[in-house]
Each structure stands twice: as structure tokens, then as C-alpha cells.
Protein backbone atom coordinates (compact mmCIF):
# COMPACT_ATOMS: atom_id res chain seq x y z
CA UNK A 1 97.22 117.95 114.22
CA UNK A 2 98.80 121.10 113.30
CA UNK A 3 100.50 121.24 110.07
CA UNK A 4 103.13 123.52 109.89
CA UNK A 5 104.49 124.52 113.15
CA UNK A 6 106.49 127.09 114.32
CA UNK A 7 110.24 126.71 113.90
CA UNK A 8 109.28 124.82 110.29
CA UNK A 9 108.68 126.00 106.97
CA UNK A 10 106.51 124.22 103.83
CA UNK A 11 108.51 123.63 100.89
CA UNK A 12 107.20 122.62 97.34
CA UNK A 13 109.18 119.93 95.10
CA UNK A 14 108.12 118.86 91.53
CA UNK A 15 106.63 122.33 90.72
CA UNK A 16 104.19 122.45 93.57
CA UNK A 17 102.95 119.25 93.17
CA UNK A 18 104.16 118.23 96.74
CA UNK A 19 104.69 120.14 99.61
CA UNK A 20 107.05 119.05 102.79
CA UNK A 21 107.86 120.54 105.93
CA UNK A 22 111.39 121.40 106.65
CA UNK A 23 112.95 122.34 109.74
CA UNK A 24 116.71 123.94 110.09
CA UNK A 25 116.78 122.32 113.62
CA UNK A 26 116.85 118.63 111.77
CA UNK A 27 118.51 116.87 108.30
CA UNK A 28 116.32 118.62 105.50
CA UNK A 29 116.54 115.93 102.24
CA UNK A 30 118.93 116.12 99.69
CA UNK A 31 118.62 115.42 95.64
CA UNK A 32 120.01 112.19 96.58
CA UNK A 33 116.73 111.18 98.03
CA UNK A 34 114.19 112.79 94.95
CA UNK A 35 117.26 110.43 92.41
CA UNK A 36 116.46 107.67 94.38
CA UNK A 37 112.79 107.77 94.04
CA UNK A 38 112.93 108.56 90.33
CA UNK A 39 115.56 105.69 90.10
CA UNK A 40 113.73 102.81 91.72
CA UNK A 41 111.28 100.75 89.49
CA UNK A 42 108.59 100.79 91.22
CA UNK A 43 105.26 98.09 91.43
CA UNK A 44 102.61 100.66 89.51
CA UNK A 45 99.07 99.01 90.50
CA UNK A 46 99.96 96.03 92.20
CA UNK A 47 102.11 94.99 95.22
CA UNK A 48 103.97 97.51 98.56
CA UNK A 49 107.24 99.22 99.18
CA UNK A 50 108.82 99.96 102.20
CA UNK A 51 111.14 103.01 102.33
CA UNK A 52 114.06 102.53 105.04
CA UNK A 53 115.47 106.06 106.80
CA UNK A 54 112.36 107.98 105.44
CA UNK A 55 113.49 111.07 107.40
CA UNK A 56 110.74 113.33 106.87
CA UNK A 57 109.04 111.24 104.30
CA UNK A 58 110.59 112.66 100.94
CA UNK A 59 110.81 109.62 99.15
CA UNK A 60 107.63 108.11 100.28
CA UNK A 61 105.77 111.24 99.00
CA UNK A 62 107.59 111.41 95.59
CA UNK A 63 106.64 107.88 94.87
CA UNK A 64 103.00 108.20 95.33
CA UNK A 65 103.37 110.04 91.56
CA UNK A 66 105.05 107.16 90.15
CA UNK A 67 103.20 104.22 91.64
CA UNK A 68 99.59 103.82 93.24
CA UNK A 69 100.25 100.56 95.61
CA UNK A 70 100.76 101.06 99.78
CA UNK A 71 103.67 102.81 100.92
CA UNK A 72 105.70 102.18 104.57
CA UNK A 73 107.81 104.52 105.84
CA UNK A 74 110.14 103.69 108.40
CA UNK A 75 112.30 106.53 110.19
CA UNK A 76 113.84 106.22 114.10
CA UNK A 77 113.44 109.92 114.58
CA UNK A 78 110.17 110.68 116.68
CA UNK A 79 110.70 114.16 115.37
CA UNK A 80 111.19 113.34 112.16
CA UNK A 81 108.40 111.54 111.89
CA UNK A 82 106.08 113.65 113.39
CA UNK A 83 106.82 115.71 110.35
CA UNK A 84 106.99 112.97 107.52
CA UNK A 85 103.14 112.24 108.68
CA UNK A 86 101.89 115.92 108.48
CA UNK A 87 103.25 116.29 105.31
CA UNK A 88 101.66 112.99 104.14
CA UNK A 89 98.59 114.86 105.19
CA UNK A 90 98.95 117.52 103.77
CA UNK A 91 99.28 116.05 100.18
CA UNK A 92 96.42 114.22 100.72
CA UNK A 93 98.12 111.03 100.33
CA UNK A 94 96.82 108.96 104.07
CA UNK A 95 95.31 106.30 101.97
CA UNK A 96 98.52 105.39 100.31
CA UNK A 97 101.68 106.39 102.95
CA UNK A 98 102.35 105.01 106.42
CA UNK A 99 104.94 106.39 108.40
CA UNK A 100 106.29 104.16 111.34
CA UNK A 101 108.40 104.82 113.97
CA UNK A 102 111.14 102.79 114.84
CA UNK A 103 114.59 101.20 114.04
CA UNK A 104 114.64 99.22 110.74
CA UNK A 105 116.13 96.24 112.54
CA UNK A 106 113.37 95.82 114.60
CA UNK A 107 110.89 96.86 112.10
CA UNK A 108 111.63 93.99 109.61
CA UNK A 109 112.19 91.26 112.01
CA UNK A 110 108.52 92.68 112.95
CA UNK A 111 107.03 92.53 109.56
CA UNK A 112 108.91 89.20 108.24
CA UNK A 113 110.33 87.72 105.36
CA UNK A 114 109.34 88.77 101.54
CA UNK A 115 106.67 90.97 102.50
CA UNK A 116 107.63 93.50 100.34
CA UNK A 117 107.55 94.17 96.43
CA UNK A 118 109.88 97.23 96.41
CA UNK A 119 112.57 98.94 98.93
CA UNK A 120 114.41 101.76 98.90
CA UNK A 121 116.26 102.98 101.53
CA UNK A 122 118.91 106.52 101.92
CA UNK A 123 120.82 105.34 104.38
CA UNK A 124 123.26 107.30 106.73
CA UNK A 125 126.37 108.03 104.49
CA UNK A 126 129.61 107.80 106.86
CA UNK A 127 130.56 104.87 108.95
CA UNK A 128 130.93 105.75 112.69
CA UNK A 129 134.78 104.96 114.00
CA UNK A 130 133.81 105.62 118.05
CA UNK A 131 135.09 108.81 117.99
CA UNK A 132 133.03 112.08 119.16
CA UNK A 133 133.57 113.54 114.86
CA UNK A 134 129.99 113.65 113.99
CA UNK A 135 127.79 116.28 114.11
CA UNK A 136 126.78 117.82 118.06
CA UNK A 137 123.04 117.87 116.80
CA UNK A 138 121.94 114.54 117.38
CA UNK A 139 119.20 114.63 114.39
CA UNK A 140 121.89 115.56 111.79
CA UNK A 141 125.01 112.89 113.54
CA UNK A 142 121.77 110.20 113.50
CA UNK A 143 120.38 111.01 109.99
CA UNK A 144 124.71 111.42 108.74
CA UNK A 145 126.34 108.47 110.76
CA UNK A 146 125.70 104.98 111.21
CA UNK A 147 125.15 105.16 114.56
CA UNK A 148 122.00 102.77 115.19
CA UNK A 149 122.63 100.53 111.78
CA UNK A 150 125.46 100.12 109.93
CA UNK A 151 125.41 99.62 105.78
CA UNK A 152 125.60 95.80 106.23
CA UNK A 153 122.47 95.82 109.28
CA UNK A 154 120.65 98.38 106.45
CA UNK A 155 121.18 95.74 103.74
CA UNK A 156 120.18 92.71 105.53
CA UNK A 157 116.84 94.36 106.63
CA UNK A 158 116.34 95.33 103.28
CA UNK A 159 116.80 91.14 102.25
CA UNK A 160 114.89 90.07 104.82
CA UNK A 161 111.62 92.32 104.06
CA UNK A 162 111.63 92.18 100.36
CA UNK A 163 109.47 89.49 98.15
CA UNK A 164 111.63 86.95 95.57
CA UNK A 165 112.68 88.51 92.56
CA UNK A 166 111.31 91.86 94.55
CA UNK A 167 113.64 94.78 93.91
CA UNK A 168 115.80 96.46 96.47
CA UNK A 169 117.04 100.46 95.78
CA UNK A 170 119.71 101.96 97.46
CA UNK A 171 121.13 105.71 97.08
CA UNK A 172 124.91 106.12 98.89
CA UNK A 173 128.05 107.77 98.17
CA UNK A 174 130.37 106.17 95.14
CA UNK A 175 133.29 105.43 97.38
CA UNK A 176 131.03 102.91 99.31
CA UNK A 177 129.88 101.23 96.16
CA UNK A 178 132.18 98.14 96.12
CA UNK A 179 131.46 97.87 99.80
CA UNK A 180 127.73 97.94 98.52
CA UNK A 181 127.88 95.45 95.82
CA UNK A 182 129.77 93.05 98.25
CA UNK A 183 127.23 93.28 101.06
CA UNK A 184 124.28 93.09 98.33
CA UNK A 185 125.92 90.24 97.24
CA UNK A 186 126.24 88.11 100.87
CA UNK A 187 122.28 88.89 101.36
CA UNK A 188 120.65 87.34 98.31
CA UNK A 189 120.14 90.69 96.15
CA UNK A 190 122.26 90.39 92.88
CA UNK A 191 123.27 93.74 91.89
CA UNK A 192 121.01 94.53 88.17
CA UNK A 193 121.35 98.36 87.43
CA UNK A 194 123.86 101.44 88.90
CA UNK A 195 123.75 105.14 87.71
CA UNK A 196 126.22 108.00 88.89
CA UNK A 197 125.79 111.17 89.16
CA UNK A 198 128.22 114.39 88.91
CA UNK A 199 127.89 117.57 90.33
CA UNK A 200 129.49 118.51 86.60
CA UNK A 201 130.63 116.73 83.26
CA UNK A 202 134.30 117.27 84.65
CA UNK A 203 134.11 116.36 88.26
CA UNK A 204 133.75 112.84 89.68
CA UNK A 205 130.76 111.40 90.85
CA UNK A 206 129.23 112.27 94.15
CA UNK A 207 125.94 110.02 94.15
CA UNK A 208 125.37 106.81 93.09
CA UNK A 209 122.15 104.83 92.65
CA UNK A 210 122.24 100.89 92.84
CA UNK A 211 119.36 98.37 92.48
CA UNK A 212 119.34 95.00 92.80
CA UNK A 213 117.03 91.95 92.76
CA UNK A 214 116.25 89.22 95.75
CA UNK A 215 118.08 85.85 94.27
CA UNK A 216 118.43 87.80 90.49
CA UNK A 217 120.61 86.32 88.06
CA UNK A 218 124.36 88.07 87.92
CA UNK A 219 125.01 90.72 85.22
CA UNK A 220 124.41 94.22 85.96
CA UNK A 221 123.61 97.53 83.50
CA UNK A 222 125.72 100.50 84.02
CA UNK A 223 123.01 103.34 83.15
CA UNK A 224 123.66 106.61 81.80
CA UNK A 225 125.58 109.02 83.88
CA UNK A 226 123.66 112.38 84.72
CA UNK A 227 125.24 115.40 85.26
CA UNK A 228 123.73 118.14 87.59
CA UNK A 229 124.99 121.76 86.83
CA UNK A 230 125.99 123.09 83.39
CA UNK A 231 129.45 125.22 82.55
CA UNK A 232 127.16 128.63 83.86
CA UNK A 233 125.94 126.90 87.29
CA UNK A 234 122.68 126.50 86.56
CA UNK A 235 120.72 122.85 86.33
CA UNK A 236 120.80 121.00 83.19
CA UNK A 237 118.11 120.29 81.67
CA UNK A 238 118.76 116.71 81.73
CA UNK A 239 118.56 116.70 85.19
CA UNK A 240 116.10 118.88 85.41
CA UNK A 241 113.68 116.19 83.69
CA UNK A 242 114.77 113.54 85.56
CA UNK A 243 114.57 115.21 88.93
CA UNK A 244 110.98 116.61 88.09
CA UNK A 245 110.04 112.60 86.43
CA UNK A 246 109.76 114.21 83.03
């Protein structure tokens, strides 16, 4: 299997530590996705996670420095992930992450009930309203809009698959987060820890992180807030450490 291939390009996260191929032709991750990863508490020896809308397997691959139990990776893009896997081999990291193809719907009726210890999933962002608005490249609309699962479908598939008292992550955008701790709610996962984060100390949020547990108690921690750029544009330092698992 050829690694890089023409078209793509091999970019380095965490100070070289991991590599991933990118590709301008399809939806290249975010920080959203490297925050979600750091976010999530993860099984360290013992137990799986499952990683929902993988994309080209950034998340999966950033967990394998936090945790040293299986990883599933589930993405609907063949493209995609053709991509997540060649990066998975090219860290090294085949003994730990799988990357499966297919819709998570299907995927978790096909795996059953509280399989899993951990998931995290970074969904699609913006709720489709039938109309032609999305993006004309179908890997950015699918990866952007909810077009084959909606936030409730993504929820319920994150219930299903997930272990009692197993922990379920989520990374969206703050305006959705009532809609989030409503749906969380309905399936079985009580809401236990949220964090925002702002592009700057005096602009709103942008991201937030939620986490929740499979039939948890109520009461939920509002973390920290973590601010990405200082007054001169650059990263803080802050979030520097945190993106980089400092």
C-alpha cells in the first residue's frame, strides 16, 4: 500500500510525534478533533474505544499516546478511510487502531450493546434543512452536514455501543449544546463534565467538549475555559500544553 499518494501531503501533529496524510480534495481535521482526544478520559491499560466520524483517523491516532487498549475507527468515507489506515501505518500503530468502513448506524447495531469502554465521536456540525446550501464537494457537505446521521442517530449509536458506567465524548459547536445535553439525556448518558473553548479571552466560545456517563448519576462539572490565541495572535501557551497533552 502506498503511503502518501499523489494529490496528498504528510503532516506532523504533537511535534512530530504523529504524522497524517491530508488531502485539499477532502475535510482535513480541525483543533476540535486533537481537544476532543485530549478531553476524553480515556481506559489506559484496560478496556476499547470506538471513535465515531474518524475522518482520516486524527483522533484515533492521538489517543494511542494517551491510552494503550484497542482502538475502532469508524468513518463512511471510502476515501477517507483509505487514508486514516495508511496513516495508522505509518505511525506504526496496526496493533492498536482499526479503521472500519461504514455508517455508524449500521456499525453499532453490528457490534451490539455495551461493547465499548470509551467513545468519542466529532460529528458533522450543521443540521441539514433539504435544501441544496452545503458544500458542492460531497466529502466536505458529508464530513460538515448531517446528511447520513443526524445528532440524535450519532447519540443513540454512541448509547447503544458503550459499556455501563462507560464514558461517552462528544466535540460540537456551543449553540448545539442544550440540544446535546437533551439528547444525552433521552439515551441513558448523564451529562458529567463540559469545557469551552474561545478563539480569544473576549470572544464567545466556538467549541465545546461534553462527556457523559452510560446511566451516571446527575450533576455535571463545568471545567476550565481555554482560550486559543493571545492579544498578539499567536497560541497561548495554555493551549499550547493542552493541545500538545503537556
Amino acid at each position: 500500500m502506498k503511503e502518501v499518494k499523489e494529490g496528498e501531503r504528510l503532516d506532523y501533529i504533537n511535534k512530530g510525534r504523529l504524522q497524517i496524510i491530508q488531502s485539499p480534495s477532502v475535510f482535513s481535521f480541525s483543533i476540535d478533533a486533537v481537544l476532543l482526544a485530549r478531553f476524553a478520559s480515556v481506559p489506559r491499560t484496560k478496556g476499547n474505544i470506538i471513535d465515531f466520524c474518524s475522518g482520516n483517523g486524527i483522533i484515533p491516532l492521538v489517543l494511542t499516546e494517551r491510552s494503550q487498549v484497542p482502538i475502532l475507527g469508524v468513518e463512511i468515507q471510502p476515501l477517507l478511510c483509505d487514508m486514516a489506515r495508511r496513516s495508522v501505518q505509518i505511525n506504526k500503530k496496526e496493533k492498536q487502531v482499526t479503521i472500519k468502513q461504514g455508517d455508524i448506524i449500521t456499525v453499532a447495531k453490528e457490534a451490539g450493546s455495551a461493547k465499548f469502554d470509551l467513545v468519542t465521536c466529532n460529528p458533522p456540525y450543521f443540521a441539514t434543512k433539504g435544501e441544496k446550501e452545503y458544500n458542492e464537494n460531497p466529502h466536505l457537505a458529508i464530513a460538515r452536514h448531517e446528511i447520513y446521521c443526524s445528532l440524535e442517530e450519532v447519540i443513540h449509536a454512541c448509547s447503544q455501543v458503550v459499556k455501563q458506567k462507560g464514558k461517552v465524548a462528544m466535540v460540537h459547536r456551543p449553540e448545539r449544546l442544550s440540544e446535546m445535553i437533551t439528547l444525552f439525556e433521552k439515551h441513558r448518558i448523564a451529562p458529567k463534565r463540559v469545557k469551552f473553548i474561545h478563539p480569544k479571552k473576549d470572544r464567545d466560545a466556538n467549541i465545546v467538549l461534553l462527556e457523559g456517563i452510560k446511566d451516571g448519576k446527575p450533576g455535571m462539572a463545568c471545567l476550565p475555559p481555554l482560550f486559543v490565541y493571545d492579544e498578539k495572535g499567536s497560541y497561548t501557551k495554555e493551549f499550547q500544553n493542552y493541545y500538545e497533552g503537556k
